[in-house]
C-alpha atoms as a PDB file:
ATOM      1  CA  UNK A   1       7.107 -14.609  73.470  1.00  0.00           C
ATOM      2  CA  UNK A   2       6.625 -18.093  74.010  1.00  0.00           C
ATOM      3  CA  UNK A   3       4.288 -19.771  71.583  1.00  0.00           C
ATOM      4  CA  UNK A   4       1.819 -22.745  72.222  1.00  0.00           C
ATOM      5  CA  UNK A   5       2.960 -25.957  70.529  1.00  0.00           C
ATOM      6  CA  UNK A   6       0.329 -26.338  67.557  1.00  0.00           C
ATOM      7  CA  UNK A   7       1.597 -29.548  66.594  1.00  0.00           C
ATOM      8  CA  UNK A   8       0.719 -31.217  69.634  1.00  0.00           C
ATOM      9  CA  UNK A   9      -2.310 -29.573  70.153  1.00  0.00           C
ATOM     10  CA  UNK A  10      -2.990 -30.915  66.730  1.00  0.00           C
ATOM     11  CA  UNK A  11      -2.011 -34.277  67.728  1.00  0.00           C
ATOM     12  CA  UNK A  12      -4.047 -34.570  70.412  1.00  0.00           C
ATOM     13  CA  UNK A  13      -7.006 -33.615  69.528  1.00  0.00           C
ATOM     14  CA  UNK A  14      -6.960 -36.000  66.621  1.00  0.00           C
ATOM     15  CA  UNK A  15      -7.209 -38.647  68.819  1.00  0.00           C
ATOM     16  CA  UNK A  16     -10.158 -37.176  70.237  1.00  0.00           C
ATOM     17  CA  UNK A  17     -13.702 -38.860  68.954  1.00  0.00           C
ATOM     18  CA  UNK A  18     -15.433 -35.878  66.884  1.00  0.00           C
ATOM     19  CA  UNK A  19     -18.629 -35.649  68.586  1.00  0.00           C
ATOM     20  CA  UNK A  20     -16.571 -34.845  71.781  1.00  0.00           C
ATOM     21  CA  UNK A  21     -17.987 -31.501  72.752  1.00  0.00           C
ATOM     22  CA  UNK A  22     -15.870 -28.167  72.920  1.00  0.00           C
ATOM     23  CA  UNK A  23     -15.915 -28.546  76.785  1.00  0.00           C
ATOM     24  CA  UNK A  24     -14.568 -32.084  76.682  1.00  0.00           C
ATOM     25  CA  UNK A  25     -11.672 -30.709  74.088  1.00  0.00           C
ATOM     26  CA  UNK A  26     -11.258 -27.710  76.383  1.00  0.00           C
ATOM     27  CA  UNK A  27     -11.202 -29.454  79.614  1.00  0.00           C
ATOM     28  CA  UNK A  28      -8.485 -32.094  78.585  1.00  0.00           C
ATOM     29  CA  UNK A  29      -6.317 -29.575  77.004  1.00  0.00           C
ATOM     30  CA  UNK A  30      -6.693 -27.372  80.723  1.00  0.00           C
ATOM     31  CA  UNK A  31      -5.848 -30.086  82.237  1.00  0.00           C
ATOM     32  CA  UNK A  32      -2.307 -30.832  80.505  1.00  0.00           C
ATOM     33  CA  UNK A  33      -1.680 -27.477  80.772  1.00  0.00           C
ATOM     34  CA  UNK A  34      -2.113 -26.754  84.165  1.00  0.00           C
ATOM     35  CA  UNK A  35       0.250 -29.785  84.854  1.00  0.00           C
ATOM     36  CA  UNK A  36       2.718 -28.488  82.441  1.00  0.00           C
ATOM     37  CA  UNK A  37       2.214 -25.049  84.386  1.00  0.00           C
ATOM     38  CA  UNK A  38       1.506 -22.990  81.874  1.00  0.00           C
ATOM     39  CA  UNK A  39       0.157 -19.748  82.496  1.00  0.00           C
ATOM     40  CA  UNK A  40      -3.681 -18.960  82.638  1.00  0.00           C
ATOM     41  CA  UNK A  41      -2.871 -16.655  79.364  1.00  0.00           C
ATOM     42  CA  UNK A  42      -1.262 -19.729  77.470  1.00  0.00           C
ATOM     43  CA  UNK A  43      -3.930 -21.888  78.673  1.00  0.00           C
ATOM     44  CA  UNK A  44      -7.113 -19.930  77.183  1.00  0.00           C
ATOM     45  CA  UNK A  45      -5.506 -19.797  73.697  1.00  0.00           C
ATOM     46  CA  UNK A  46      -4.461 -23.224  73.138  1.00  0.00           C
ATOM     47  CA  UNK A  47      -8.038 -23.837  74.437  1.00  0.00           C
ATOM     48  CA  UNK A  48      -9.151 -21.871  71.375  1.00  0.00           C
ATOM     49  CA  UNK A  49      -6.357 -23.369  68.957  1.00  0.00           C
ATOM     50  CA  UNK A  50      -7.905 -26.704  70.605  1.00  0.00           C
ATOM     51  CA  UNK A  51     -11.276 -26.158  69.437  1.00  0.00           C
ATOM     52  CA  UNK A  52     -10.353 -24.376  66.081  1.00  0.00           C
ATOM     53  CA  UNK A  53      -8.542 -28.155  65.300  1.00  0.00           C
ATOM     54  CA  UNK A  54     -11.819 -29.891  66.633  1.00  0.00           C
ATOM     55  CA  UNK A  55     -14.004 -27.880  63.954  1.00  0.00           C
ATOM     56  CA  UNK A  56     -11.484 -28.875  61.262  1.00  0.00           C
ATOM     57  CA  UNK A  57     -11.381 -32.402  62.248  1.00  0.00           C
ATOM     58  CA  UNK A  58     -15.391 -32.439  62.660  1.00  0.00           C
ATOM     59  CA  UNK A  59     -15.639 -30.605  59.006  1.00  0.00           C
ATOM     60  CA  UNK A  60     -13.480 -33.482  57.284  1.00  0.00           C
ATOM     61  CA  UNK A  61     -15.202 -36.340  58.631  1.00  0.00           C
ATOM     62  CA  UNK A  62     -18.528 -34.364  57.470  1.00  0.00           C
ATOM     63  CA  UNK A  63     -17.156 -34.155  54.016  1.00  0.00           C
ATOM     64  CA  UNK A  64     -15.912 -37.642  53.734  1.00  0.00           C
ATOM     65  CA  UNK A  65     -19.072 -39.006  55.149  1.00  0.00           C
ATOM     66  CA  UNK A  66     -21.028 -36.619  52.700  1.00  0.00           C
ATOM     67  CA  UNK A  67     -18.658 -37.585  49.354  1.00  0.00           C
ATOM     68  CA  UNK A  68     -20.331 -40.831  48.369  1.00  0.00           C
ATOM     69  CA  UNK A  69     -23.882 -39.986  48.740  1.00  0.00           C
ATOM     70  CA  UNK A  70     -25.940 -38.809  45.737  1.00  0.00           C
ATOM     71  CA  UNK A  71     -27.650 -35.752  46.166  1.00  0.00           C
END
């Protein structure tokens, strides 16, 4: 079983702005992997693993945009 490579995934998608939307992040992330020739399989989940990094990077810059106010 060949896995998807997490760390680049990762990687790229920190370089993404995060109000890109999910079908931005989904669309460059097709697009890599349909060069690499990955299969269609392969392609859907690190589309998921894609977004699942987006909504982590999206829920740090809410907290650290959220830490020095006073509530």
């Amino acid at each position: 079983m060949v896995r998807i490579p997490k760390h680049a995934i990762n990687w790229l998608v920190a370089r993404l702005h995060v109000s890109t939307s999910d079908d931005a992040v989904k669309a460059d992330i097709r697009k890599r992997c349909t060069a690499a020739q990955w299969t269609e399989a392969k392609i859907v989940e690190a589309e998921k693993y894609a977004v699942k990094s987006h909504r982590r990077n999206q829920a740090l810059y809410q907290s650290v945009m959220m830490s020095g106010r006073n509530i």
